[in-house]
N, C-alpha and C. Protein backbone atom coordinates (compact mmCIF):
# COMPACT_ATOMS: atom_id res chain seq x y z
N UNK A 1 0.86 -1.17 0.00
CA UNK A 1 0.00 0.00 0.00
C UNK A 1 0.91 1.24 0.00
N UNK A 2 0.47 2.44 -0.83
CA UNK A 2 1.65 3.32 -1.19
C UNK A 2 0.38 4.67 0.24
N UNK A 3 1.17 5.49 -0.22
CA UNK A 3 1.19 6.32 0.95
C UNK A 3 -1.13 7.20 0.12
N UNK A 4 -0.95 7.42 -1.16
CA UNK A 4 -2.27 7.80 -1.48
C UNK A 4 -3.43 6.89 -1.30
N UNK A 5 -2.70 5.22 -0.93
CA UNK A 5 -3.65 4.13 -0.91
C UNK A 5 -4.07 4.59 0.75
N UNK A 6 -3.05 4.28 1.52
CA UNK A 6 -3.40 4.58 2.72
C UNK A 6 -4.67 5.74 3.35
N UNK A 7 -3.97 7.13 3.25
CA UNK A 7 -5.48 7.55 2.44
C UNK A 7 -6.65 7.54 2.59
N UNK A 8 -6.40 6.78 0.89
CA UNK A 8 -8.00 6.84 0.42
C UNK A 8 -8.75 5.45 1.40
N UNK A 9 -8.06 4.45 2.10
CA UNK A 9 -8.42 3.75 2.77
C UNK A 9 -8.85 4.35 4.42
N UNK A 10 -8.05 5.15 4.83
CA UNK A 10 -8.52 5.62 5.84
C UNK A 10 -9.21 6.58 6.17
N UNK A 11 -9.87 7.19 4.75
CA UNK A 11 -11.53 7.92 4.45
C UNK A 11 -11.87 6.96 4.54
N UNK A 12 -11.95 5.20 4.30
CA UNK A 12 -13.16 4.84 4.09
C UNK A 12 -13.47 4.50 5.31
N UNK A 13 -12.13 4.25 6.24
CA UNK A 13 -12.23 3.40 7.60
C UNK A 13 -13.41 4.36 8.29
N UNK A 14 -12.92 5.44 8.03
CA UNK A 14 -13.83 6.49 9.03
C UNK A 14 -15.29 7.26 8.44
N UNK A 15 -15.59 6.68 7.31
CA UNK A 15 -16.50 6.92 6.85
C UNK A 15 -16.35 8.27 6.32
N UNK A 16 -15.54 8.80 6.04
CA UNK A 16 -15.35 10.47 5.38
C UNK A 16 -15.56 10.51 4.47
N UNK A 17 -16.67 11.51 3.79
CA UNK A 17 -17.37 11.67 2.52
C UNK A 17 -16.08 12.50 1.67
N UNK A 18 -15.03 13.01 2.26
CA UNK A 18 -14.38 14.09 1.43
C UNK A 18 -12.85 13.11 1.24
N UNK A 19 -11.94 13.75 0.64
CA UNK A 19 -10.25 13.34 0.59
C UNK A 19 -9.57 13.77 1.55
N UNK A 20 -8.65 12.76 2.70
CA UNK A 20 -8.26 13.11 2.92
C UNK A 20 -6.67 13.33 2.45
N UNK A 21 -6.27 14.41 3.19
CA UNK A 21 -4.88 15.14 2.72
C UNK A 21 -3.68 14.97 3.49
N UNK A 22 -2.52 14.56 3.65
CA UNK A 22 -1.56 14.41 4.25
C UNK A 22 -1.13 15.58 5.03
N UNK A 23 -1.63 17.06 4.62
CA UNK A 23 -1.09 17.80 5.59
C UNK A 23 -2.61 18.82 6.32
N UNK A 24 -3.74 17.95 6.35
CA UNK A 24 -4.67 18.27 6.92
C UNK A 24 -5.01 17.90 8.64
N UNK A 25 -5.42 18.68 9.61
CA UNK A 25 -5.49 18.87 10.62
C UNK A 25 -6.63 17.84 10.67
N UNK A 26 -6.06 16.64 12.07
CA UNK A 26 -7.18 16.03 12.43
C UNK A 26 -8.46 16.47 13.73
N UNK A 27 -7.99 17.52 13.63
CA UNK A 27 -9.50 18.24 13.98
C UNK A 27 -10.60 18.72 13.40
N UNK A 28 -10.36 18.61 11.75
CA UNK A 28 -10.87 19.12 11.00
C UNK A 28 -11.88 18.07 10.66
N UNK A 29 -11.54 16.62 11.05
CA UNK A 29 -12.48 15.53 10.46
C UNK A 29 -13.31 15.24 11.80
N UNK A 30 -14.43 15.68 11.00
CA UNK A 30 -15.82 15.48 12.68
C UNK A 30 -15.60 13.78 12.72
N UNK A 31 -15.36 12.67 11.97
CA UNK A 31 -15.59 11.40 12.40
C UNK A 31 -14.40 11.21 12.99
N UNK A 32 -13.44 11.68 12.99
CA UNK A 32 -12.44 11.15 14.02
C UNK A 32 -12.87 11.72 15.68
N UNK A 33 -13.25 10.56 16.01
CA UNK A 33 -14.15 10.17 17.28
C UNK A 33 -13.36 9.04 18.34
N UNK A 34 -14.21 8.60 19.10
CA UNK A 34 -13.71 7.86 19.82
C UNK A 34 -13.59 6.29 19.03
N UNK A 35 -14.62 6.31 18.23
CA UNK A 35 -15.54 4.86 17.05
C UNK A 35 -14.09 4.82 16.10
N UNK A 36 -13.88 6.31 15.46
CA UNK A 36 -13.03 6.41 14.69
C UNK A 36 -11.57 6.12 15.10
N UNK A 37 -11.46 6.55 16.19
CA UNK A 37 -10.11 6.26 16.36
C UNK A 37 -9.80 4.22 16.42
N UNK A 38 -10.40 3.81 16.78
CA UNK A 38 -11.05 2.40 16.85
C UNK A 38 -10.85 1.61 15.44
N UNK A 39 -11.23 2.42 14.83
CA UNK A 39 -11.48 1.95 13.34
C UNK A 39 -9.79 1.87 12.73
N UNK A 40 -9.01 3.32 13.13
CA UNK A 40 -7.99 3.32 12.47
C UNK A 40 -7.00 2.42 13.51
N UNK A 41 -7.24 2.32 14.44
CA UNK A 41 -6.37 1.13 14.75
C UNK A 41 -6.39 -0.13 14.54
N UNK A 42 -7.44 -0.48 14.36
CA UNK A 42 -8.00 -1.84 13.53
C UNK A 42 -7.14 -1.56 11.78
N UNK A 43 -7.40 -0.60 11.01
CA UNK A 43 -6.70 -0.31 10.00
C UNK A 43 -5.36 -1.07 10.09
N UNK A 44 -4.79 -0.30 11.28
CA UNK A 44 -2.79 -0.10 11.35
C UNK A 44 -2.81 -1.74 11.74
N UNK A 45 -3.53 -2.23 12.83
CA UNK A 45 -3.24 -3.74 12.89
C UNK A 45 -3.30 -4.61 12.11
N UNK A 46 -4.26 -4.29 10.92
CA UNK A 46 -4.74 -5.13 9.94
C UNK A 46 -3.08 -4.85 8.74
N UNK A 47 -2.43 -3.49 8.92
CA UNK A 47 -1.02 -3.49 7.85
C UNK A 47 0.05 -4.00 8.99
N UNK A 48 -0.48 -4.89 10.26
CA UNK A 48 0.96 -4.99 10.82
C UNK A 48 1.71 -4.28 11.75
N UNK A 49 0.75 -3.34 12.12
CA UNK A 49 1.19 -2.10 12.89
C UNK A 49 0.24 -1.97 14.63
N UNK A 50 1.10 -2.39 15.29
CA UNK A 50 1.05 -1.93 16.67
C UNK A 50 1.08 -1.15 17.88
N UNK A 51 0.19 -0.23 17.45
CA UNK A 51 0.55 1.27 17.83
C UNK A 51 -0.20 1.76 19.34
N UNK A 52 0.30 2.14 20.09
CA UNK A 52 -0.25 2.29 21.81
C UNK A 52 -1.72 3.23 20.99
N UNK A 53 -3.05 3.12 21.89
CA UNK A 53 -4.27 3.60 21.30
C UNK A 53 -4.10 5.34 21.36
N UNK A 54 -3.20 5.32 22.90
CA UNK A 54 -3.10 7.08 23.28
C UNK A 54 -2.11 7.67 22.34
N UNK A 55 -1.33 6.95 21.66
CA UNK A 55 -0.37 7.54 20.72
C UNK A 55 -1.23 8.67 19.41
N UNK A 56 -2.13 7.46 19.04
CA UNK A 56 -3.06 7.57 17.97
C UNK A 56 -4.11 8.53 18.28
N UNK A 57 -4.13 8.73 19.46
CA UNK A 57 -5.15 10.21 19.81
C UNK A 57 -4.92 11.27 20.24
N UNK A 58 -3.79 11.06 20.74
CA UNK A 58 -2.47 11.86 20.78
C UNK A 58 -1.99 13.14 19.24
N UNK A 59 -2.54 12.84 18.10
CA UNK A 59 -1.68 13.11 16.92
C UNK A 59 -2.61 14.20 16.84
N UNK A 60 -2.16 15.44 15.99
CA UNK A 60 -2.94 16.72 15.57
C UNK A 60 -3.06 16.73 14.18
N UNK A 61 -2.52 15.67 13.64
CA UNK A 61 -2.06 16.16 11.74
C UNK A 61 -1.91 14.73 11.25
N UNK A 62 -2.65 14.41 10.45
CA UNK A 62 -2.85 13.45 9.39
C UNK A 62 -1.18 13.08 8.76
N UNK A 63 0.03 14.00 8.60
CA UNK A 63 0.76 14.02 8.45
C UNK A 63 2.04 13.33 9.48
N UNK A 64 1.52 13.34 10.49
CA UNK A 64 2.12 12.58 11.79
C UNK A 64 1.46 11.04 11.77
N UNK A 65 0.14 10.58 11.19
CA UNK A 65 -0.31 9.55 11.35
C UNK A 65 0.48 8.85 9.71
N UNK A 66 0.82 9.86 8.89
CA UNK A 66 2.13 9.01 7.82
C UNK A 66 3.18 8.64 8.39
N UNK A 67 3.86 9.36 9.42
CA UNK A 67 4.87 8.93 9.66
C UNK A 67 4.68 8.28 10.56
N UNK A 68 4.00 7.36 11.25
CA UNK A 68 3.55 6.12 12.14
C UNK A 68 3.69 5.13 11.06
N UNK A 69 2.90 5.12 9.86
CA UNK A 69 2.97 3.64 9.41
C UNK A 69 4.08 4.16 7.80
N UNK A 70 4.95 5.09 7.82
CA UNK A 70 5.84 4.75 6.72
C UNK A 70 6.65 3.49 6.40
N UNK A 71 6.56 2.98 7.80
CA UNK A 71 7.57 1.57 7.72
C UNK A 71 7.21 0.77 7.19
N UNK A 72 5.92 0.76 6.95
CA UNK A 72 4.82 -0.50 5.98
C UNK A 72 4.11 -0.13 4.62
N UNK A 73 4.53 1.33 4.05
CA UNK A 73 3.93 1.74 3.03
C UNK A 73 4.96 1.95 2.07
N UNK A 74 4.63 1.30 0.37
CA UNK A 74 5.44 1.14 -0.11
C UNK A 74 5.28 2.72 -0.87
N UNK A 75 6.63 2.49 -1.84
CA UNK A 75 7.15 4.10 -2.51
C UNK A 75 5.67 4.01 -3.65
């Protein structure tokens, strides 16, 4: 999975009608919730990725949640 797959997969995880953007603020997405955050960790486990839950709610920028799973996303 390349970095635009990721993405367009994690609009779908969260049900987001719009694109998301690598350097967009995750405050900006009303479904990133408590459900949502849920969802994208199920995502990261499902590529292999083991990530503490508070890390993942922890993050302000869609751009910080690339560099969590770059280690598993291909060029």
């Amino acid at each position: 999975m390349n970095k635009a797959e990721f993405l367009s997969k994690l609009a779908d995880v969260l049900d987001y009608d719009g694109i998301i953007r690598s350097d967009q603020d995750i405050a900006s997405i009303e479904e990133w919730d408590s459900l949502g955050v849920l969802s994208v960790i199920e995502l990261l486990n499902d590529m292999g990725l083991k990530i503490d839950p508070e890390k993942i709610m922890d993050l302000n920028n869609i751009s910080s949640l690339i560099k969590l799973v770059e280690p598993v996303l291909e060029d």
